[in-house]
PDB file of N, CA and C in Angstrom:
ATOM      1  N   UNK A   1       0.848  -1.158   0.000  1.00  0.00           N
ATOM      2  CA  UNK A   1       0.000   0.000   0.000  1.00  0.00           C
ATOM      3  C   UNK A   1       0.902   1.232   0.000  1.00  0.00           C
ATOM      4  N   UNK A   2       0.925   2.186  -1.037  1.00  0.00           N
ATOM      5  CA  UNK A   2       1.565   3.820  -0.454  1.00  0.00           C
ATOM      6  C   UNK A   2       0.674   4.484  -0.605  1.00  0.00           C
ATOM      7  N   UNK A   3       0.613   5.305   0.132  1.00  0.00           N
ATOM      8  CA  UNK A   3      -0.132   6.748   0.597  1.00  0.00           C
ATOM      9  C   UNK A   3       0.620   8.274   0.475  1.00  0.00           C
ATOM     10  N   UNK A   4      -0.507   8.756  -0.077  1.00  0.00           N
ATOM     11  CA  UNK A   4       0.859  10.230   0.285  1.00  0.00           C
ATOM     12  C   UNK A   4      -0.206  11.362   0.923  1.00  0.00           C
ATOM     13  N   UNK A   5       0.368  12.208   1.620  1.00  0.00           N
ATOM     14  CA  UNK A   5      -0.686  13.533   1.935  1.00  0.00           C
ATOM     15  C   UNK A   5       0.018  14.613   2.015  1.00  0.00           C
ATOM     16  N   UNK A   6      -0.538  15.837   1.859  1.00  0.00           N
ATOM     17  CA  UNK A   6       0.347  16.857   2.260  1.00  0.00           C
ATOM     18  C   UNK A   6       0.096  17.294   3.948  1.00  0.00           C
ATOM     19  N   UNK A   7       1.425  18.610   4.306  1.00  0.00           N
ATOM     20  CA  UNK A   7       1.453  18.727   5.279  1.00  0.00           C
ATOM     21  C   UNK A   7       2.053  20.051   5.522  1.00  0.00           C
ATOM     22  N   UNK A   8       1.589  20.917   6.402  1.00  0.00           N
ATOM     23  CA  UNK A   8       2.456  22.141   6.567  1.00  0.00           C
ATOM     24  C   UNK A   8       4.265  22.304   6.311  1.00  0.00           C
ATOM     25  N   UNK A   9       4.013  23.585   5.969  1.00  0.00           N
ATOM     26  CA  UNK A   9       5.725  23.764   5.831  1.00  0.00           C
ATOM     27  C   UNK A   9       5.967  23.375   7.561  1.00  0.00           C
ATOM     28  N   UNK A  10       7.163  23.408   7.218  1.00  0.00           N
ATOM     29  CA  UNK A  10       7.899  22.735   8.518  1.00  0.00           C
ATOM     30  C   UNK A  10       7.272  21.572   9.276  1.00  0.00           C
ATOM     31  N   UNK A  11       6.272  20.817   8.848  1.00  0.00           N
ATOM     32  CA  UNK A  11       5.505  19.901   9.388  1.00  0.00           C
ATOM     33  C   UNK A  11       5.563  18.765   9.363  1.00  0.00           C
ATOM     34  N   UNK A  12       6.616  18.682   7.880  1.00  0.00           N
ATOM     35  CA  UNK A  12       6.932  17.142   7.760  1.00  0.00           C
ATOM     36  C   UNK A  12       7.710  16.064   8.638  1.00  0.00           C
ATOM     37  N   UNK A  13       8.527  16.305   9.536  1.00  0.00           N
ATOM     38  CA  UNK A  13       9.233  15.773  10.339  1.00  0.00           C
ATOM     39  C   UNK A  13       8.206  15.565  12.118  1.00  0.00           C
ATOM     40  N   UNK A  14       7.760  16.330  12.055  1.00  0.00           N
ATOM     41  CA  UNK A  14       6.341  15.725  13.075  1.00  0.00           C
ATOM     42  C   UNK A  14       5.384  14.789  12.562  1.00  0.00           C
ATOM     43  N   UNK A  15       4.918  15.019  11.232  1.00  0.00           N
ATOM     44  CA  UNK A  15       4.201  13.803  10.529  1.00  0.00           C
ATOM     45  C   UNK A  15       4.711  12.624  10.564  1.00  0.00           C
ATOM     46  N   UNK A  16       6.207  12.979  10.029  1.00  0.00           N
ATOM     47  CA  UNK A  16       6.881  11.462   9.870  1.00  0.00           C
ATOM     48  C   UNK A  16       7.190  10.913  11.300  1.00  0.00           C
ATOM     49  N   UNK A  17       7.542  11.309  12.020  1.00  0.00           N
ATOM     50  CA  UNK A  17       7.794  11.029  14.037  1.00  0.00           C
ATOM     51  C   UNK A  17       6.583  10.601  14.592  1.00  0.00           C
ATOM     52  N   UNK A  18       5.353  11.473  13.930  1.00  0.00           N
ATOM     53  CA  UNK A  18       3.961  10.770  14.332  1.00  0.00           C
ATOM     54  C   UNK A  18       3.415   9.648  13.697  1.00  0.00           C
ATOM     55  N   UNK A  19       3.668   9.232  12.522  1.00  0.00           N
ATOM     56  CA  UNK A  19       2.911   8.131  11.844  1.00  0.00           C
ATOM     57  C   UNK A  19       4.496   6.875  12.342  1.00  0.00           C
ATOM     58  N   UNK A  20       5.671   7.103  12.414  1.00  0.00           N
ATOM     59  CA  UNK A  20       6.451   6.103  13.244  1.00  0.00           C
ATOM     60  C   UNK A  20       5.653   5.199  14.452  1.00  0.00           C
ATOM     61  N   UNK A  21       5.797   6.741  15.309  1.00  0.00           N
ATOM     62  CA  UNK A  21       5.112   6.172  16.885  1.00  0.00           C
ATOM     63  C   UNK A  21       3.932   5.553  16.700  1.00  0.00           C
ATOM     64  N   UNK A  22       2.915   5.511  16.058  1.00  0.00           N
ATOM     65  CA  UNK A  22       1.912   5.102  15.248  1.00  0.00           C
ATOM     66  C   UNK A  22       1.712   3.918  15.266  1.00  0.00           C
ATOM     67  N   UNK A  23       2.514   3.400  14.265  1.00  0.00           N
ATOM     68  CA  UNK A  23       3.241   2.314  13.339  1.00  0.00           C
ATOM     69  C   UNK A  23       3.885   1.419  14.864  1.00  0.00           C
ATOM     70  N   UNK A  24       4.170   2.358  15.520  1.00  0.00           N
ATOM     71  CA  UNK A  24       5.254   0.662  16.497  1.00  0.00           C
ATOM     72  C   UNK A  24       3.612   1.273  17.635  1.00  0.00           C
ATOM     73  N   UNK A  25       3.101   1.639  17.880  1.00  0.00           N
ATOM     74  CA  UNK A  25       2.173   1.254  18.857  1.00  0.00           C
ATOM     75  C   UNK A  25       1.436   0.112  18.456  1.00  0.00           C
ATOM     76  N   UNK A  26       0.959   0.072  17.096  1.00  0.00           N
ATOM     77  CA  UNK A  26       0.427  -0.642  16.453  1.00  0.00           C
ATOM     78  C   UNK A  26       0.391  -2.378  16.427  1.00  0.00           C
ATOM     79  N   UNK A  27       1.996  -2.234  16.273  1.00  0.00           N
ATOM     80  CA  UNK A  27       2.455  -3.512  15.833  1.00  0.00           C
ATOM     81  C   UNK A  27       3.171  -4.235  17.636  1.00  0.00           C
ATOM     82  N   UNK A  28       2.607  -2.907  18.394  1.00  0.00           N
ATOM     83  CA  UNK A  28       3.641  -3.645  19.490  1.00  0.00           C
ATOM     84  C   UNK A  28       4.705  -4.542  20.248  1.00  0.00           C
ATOM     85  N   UNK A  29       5.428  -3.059  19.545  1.00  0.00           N
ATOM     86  CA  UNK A  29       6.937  -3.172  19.203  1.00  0.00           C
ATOM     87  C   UNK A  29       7.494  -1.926  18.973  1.00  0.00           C
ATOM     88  N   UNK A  30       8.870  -1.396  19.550  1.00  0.00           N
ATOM     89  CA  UNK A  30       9.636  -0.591  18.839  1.00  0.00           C
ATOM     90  C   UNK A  30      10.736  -1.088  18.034  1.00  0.00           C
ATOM     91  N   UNK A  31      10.509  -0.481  17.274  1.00  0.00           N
ATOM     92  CA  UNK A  31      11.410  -0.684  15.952  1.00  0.00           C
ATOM     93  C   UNK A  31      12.686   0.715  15.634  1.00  0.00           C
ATOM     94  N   UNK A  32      13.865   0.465  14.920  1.00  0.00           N
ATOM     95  CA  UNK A  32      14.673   1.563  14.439  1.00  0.00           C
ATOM     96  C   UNK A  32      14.158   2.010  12.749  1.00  0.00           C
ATOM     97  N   UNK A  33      13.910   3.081  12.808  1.00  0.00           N
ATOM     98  CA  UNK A  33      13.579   4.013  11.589  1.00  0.00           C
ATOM     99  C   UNK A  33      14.877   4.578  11.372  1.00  0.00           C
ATOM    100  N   UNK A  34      15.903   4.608  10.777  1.00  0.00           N
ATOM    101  CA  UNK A  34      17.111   5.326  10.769  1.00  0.00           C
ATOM    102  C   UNK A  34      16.942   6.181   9.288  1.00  0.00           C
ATOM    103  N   UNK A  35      17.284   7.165   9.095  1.00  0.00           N
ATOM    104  CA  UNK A  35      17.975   7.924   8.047  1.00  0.00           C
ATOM    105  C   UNK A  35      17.916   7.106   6.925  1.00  0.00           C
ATOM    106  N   UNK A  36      17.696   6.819   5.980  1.00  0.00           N
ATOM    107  CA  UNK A  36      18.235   6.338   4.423  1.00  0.00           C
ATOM    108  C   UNK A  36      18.321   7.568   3.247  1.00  0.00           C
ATOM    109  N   UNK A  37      19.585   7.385   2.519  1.00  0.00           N
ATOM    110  CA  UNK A  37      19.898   8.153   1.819  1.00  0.00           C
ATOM    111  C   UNK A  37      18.867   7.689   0.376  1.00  0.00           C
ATOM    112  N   UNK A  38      17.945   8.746  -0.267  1.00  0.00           N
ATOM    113  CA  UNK A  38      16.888   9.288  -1.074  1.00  0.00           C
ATOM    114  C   UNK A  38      17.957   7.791  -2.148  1.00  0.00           C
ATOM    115  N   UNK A  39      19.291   8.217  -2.598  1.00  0.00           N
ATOM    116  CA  UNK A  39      19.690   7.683  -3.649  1.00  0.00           C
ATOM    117  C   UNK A  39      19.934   6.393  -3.136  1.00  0.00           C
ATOM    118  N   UNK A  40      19.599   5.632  -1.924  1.00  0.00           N
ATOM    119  CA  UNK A  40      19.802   3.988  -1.972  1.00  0.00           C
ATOM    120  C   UNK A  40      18.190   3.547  -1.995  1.00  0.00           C
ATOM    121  N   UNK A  41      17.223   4.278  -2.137  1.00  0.00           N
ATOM    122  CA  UNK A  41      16.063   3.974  -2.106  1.00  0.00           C
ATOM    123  C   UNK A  41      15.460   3.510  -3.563  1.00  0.00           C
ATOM    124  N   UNK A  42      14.814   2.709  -3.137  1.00  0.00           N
ATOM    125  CA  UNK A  42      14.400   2.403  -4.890  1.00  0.00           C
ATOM    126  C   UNK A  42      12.596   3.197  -5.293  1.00  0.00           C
ATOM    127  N   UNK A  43      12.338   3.411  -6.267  1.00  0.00           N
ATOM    128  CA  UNK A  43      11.181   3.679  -6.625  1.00  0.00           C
ATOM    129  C   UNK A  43      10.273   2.432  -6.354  1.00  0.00           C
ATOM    130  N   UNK A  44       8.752   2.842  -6.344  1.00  0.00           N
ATOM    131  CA  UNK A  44       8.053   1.820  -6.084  1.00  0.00           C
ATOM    132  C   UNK A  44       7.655   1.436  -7.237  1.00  0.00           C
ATOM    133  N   UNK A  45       6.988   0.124  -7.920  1.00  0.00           N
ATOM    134  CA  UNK A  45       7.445  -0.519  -9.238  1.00  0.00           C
ATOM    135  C   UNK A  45       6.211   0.097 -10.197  1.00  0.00           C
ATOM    136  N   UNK A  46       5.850   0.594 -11.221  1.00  0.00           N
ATOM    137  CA  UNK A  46       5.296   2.158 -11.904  1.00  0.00           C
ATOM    138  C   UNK A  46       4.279   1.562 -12.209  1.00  0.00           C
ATOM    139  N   UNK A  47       4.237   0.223 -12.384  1.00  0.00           N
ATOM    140  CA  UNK A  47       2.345  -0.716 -11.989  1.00  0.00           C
ATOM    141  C   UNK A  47       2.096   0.669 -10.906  1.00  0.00           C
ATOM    142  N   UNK A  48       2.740  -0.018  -9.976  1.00  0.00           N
ATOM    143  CA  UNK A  48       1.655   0.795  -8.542  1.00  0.00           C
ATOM    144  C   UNK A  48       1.672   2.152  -8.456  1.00  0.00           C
ATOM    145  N   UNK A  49       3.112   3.223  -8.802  1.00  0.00           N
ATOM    146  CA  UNK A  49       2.880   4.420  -8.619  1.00  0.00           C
ATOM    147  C   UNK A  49       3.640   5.055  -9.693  1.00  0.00           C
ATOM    148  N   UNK A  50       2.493   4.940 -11.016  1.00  0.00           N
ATOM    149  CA  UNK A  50       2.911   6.024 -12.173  1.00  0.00           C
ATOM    150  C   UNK A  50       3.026   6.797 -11.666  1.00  0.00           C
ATOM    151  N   UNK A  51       2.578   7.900 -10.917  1.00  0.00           N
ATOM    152  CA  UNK A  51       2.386   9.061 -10.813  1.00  0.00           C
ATOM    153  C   UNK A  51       3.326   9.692  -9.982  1.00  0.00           C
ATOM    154  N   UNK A  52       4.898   8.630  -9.473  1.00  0.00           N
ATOM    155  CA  UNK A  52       5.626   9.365  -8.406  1.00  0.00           C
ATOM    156  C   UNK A  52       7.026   8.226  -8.438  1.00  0.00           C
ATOM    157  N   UNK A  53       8.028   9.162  -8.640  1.00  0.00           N
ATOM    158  CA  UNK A  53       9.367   8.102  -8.182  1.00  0.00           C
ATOM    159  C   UNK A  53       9.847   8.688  -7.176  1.00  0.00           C
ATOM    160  N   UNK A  54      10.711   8.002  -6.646  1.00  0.00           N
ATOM    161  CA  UNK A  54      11.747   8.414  -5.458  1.00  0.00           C
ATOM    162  C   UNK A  54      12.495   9.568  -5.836  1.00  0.00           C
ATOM    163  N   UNK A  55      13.068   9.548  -6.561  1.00  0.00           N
ATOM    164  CA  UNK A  55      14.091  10.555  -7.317  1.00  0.00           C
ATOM    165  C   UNK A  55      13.458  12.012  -8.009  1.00  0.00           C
ATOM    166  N   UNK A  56      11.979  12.163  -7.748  1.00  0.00           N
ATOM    167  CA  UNK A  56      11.141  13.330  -7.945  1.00  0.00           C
ATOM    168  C   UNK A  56      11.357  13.953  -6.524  1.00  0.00           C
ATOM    169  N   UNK A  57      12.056  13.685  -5.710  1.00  0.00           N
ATOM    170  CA  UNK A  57      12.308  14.164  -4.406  1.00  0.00           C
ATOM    171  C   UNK A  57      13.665  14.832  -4.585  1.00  0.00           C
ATOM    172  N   UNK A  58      14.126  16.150  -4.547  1.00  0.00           N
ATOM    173  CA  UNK A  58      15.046  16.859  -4.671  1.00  0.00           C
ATOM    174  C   UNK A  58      15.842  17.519  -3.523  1.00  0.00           C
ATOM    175  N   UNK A  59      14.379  17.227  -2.138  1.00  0.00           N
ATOM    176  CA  UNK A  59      15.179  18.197  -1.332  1.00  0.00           C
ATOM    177  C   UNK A  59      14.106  17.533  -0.049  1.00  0.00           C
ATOM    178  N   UNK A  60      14.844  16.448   0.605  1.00  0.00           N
ATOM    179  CA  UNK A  60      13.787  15.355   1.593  1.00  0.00           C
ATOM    180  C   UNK A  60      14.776  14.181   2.044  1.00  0.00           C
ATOM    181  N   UNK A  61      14.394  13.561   2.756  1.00  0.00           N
ATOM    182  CA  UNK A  61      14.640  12.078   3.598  1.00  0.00           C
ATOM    183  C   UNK A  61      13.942  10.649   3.499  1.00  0.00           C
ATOM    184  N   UNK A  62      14.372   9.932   3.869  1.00  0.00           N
ATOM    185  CA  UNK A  62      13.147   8.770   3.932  1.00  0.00           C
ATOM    186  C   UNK A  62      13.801   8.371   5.110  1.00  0.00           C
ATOM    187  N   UNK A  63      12.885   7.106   5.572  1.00  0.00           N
ATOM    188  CA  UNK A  63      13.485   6.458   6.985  1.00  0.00           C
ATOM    189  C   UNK A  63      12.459   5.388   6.673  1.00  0.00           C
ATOM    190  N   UNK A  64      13.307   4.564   7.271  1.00  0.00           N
ATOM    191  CA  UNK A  64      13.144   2.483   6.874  1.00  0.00           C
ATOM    192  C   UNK A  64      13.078   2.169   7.792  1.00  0.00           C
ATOM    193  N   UNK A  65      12.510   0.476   7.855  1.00  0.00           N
ATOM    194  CA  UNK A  65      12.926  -0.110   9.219  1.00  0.00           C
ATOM    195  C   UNK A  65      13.759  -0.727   9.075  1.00  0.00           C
ATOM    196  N   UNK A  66      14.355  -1.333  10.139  1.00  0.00           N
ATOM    197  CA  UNK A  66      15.744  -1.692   9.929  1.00  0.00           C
ATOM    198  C   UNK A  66      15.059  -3.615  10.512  1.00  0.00           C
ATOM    199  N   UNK A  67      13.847  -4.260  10.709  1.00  0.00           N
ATOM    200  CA  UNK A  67      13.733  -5.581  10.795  1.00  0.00           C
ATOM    201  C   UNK A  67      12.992  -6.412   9.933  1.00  0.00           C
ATOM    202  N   UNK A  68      13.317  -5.666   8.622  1.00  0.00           N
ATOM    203  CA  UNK A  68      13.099  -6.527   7.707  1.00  0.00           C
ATOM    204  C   UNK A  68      11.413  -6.275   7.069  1.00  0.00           C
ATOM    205  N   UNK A  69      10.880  -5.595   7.506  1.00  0.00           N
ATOM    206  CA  UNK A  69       9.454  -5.233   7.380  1.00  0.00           C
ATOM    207  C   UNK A  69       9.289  -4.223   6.506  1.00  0.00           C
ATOM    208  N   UNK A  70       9.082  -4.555   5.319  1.00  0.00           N
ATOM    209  CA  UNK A  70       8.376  -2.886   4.466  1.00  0.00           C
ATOM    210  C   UNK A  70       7.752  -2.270   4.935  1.00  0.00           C
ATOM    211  N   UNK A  71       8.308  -0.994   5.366  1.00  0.00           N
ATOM    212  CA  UNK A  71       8.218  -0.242   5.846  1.00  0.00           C
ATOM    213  C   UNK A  71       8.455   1.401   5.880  1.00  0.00           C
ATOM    214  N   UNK A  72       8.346   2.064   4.755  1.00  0.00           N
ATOM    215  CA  UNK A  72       9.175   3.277   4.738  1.00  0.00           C
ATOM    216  C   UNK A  72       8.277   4.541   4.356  1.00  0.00           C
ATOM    217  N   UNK A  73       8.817   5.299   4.780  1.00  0.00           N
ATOM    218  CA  UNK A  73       8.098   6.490   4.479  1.00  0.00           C
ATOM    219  C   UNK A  73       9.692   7.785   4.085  1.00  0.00           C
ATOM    220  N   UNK A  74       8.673   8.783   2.757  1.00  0.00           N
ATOM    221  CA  UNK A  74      10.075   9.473   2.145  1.00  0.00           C
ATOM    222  C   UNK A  74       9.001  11.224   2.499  1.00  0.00           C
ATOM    223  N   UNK A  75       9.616  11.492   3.011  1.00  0.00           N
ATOM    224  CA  UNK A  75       9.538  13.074   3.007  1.00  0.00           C
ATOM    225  C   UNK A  75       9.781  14.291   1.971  1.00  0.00           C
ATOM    226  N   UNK A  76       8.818  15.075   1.687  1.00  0.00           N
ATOM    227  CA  UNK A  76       9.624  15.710   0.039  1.00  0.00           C
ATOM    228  C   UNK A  76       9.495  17.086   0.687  1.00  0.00           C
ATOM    229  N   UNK A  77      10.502  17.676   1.526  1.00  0.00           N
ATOM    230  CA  UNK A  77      10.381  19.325   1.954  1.00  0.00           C
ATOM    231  C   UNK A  77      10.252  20.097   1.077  1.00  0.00           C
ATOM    232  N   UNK A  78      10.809  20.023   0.055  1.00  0.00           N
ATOM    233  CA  UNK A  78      10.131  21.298  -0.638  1.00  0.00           C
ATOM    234  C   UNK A  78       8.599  21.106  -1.326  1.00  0.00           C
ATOM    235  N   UNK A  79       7.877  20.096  -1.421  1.00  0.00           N
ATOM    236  CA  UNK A  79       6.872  20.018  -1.870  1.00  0.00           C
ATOM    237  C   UNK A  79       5.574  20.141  -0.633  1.00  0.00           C
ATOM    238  N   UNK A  80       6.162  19.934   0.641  1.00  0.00           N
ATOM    239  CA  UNK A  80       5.570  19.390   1.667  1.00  0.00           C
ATOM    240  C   UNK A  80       4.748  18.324   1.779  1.00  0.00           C
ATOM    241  N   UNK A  81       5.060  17.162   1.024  1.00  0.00           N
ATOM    242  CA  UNK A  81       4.134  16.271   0.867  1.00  0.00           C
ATOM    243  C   UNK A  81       5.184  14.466   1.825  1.00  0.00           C
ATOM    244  N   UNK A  82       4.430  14.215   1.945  1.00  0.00           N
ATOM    245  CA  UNK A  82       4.708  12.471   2.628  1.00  0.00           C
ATOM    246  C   UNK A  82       4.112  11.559   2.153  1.00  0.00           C
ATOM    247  N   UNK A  83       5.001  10.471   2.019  1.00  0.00           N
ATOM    248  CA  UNK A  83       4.630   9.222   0.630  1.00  0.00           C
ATOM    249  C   UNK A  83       5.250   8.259   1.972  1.00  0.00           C
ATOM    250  N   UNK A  84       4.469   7.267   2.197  1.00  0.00           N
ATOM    251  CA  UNK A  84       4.092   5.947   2.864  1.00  0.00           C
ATOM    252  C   UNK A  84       3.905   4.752   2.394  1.00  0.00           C
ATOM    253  N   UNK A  85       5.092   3.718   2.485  1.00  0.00           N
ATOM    254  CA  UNK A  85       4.647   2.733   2.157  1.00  0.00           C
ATOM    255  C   UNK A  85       4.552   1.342   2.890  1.00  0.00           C
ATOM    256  N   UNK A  86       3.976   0.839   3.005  1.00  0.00           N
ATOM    257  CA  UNK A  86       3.704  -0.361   4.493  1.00  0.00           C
ATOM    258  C   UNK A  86       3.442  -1.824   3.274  1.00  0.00           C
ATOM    259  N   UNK A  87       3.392  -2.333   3.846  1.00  0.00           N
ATOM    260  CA  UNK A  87       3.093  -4.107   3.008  1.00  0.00           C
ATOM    261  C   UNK A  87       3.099  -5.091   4.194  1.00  0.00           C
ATOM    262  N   UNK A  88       2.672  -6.112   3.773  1.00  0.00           N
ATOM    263  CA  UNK A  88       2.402  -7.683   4.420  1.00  0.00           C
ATOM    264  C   UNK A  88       4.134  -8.433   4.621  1.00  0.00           C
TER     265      UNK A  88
END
């Protein structure tokens, strides 16, 4: 599943910290979200999202989980928008 929404300027990094804490209340469990660099990230496969690659992000972050669980969400600051992606 990805999702995207927008979000106030300066807002994206509370969105992304809030849909984390979220995400491990959820699954009960904390998990590590660390940093991933935009360019080790892959696009999602253009079946599912013509409308958006990774690399349309010019000026943003993403953060992964680190246990093996698809899991990531990419931040696009200058657009103010957040793209989510979760799976089975």
């Amino acid at each position: 599943m990805y999702i995207r929404f927008a979000v106030g300027s300066g807002e994206e990094s509370n969105a992304v910290d809030a849909i984390l804490a979220d995400h491990n209340k959820r699954m009960g469990e904390y998990d590590s979200y660390p940093a991933v660099p935009l360019a080790n990230m892959m696009s999602p496969p253009a079946a599912q999202m013509s409308w958006w690659t990774v690399n349309s992000i010019t000026n943003g972050y993403s953060r992964g989980s680190t246990n093996g669980q698809p899991f990531y969400i990419w931040a696009d600051l200058s657009r103010h928008t957040i793209y989510v992606h979760a799976s089975d």
